[in-house]
Protein backbone atom coordinates (compact mmCIF):
# COMPACT_ATOMS: atom_id res chain seq x y z
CA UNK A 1 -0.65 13.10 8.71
CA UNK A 2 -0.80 10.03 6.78
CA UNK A 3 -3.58 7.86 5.42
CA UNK A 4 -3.58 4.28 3.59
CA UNK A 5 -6.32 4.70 0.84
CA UNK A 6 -7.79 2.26 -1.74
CA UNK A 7 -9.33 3.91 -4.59
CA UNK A 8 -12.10 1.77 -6.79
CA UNK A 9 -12.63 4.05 -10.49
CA UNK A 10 -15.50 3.40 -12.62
CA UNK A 11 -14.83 2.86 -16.23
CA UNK A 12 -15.02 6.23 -16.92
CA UNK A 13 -13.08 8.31 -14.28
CA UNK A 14 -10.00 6.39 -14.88
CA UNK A 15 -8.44 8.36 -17.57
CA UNK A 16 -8.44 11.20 -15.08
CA UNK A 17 -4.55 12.11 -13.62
CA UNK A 18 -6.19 11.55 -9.41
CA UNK A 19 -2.29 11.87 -8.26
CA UNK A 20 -1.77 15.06 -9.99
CA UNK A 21 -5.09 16.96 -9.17
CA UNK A 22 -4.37 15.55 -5.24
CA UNK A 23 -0.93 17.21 -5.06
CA UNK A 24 -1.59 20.49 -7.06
CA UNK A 25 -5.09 21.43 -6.13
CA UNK A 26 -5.04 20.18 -2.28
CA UNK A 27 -1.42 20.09 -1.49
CA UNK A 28 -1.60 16.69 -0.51
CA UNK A 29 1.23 13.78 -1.54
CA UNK A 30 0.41 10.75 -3.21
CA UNK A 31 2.65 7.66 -2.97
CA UNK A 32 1.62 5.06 -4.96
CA UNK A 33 1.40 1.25 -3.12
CA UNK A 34 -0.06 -0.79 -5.91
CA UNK A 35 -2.03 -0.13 -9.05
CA UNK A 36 -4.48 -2.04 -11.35
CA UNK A 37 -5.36 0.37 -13.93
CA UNK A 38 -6.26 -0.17 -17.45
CA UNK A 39 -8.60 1.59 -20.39
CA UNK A 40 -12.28 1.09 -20.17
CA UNK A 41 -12.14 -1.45 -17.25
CA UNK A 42 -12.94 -0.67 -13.62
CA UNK A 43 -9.11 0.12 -11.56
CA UNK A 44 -7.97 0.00 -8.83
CA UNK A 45 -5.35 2.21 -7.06
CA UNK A 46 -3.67 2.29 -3.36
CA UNK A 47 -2.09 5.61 -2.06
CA UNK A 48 -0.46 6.34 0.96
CA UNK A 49 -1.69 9.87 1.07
CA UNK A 50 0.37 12.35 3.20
CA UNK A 51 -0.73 15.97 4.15
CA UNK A 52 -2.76 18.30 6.65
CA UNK A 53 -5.59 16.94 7.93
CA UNK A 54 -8.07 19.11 6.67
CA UNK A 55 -6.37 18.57 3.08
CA UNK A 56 -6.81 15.26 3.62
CA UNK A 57 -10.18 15.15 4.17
CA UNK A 58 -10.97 17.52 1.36
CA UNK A 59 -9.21 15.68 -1.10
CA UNK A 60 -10.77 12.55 0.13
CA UNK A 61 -14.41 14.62 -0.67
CA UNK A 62 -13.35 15.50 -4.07
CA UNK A 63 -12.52 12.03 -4.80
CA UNK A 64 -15.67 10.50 -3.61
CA UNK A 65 -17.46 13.67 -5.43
CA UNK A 66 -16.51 12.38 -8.86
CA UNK A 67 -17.95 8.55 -8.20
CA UNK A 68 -14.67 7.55 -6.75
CA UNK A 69 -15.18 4.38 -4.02
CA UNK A 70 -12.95 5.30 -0.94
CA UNK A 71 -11.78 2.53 1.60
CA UNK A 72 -9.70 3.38 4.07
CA UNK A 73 -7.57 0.73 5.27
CA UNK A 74 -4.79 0.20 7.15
CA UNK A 75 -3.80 -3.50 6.24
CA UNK A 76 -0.03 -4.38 8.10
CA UNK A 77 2.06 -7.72 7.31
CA UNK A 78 1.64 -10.23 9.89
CA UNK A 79 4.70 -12.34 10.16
CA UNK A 80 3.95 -15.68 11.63
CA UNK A 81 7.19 -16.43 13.93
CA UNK A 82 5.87 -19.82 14.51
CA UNK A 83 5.47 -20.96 10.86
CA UNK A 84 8.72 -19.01 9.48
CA UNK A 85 11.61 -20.91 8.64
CA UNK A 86 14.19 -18.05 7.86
CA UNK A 87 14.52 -18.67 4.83
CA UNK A 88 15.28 -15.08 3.36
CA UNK A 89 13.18 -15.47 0.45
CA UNK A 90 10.92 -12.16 1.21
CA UNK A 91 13.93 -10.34 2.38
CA UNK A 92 14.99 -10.51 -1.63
CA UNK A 93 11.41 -8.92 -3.25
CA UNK A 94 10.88 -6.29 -0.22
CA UNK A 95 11.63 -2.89 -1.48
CA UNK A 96 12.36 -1.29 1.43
CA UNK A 97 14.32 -3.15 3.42
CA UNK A 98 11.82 -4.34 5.78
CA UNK A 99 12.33 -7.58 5.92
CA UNK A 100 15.75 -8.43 6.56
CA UNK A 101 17.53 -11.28 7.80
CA UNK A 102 20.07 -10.99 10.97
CA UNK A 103 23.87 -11.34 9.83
CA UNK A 104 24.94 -13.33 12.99
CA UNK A 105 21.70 -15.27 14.43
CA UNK A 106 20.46 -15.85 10.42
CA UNK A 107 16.47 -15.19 11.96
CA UNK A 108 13.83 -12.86 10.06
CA UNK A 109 13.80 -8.97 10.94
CA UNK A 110 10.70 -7.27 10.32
CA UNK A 111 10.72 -3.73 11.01
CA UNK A 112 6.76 -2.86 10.81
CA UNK A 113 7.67 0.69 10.27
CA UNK A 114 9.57 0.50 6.80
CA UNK A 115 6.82 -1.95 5.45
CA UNK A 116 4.37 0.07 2.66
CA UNK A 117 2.35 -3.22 2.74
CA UNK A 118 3.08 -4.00 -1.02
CA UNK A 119 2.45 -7.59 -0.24
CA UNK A 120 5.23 -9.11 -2.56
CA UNK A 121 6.19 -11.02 0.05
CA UNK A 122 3.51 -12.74 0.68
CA UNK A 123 3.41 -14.98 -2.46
CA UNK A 124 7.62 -15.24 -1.96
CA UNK A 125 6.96 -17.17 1.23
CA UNK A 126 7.10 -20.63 0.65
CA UNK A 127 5.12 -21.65 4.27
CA UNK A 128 2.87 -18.86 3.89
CA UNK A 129 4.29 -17.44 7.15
CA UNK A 130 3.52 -13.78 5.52
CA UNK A 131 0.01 -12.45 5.33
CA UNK A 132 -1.72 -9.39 5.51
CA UNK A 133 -3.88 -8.32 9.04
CA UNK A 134 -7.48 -7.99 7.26
């Protein structure tokens, strides 16, 4: 099972290596979406967490145990058909090949199920046709 996590740290939990306790102490996978993590300043991390569901959960207690702010999102890109111009611009910045324009009909692909929601394309866009669903 997967879950799409957002992980708020006090000032003084963030020195602590979250990824590495997550995968060696509850057998659980962390893929990391986006970071914001610095010394002595509040961070912020989003994992895609992958595992059993009782790991899951467990892990998700340990985190919140140690003064750890959970949110569990699922935010997807919403591409506004309407608004797009098929450009290509996003299809340049999206790591995985999401976002990808047709070879014959030159119109935007989005394939929902690639997307890790790293948002880079949203500033790319220049008719803010990309946003996020929350």
């Amino acid at each position: 099972m997967k879950k799409r996590v957002t992980l708020t740290f006090p000032r003084r939990t963030v020195q602590m290596p979250i990824t590495y306790i997550l995968a060696k102490d509850f057998n659980v996978a962390a893929n990391i979406i986006r970071a914001q993590v610095a010394p002595n300043r509040t961070g912020k991390i989003v994992l895609e967490l992958s595992g059993d569901i009782d790991e899951l959960d467990a892990c998700l207690d340990w985190v919140r145990s140690r003064d750890i702010q959970v949110s569990l999102a699922n935010p997807e890109i919403v591409v506004d058909e309407e608004a797009c111009v098929h450009c290509g611009l996003c299809t340049g910045v999206c790591p995985t090949e999401a976002l990808t324009l047709d070879p014959k009909s030159f119109k935007l692909s989005f394939v929902r199920s690639r997307c890790i929601v790293c948002e880079q394309c949203i500033p790319t866009c220049p008719v803010q046709a990309i946003s996020t669903n929350l």
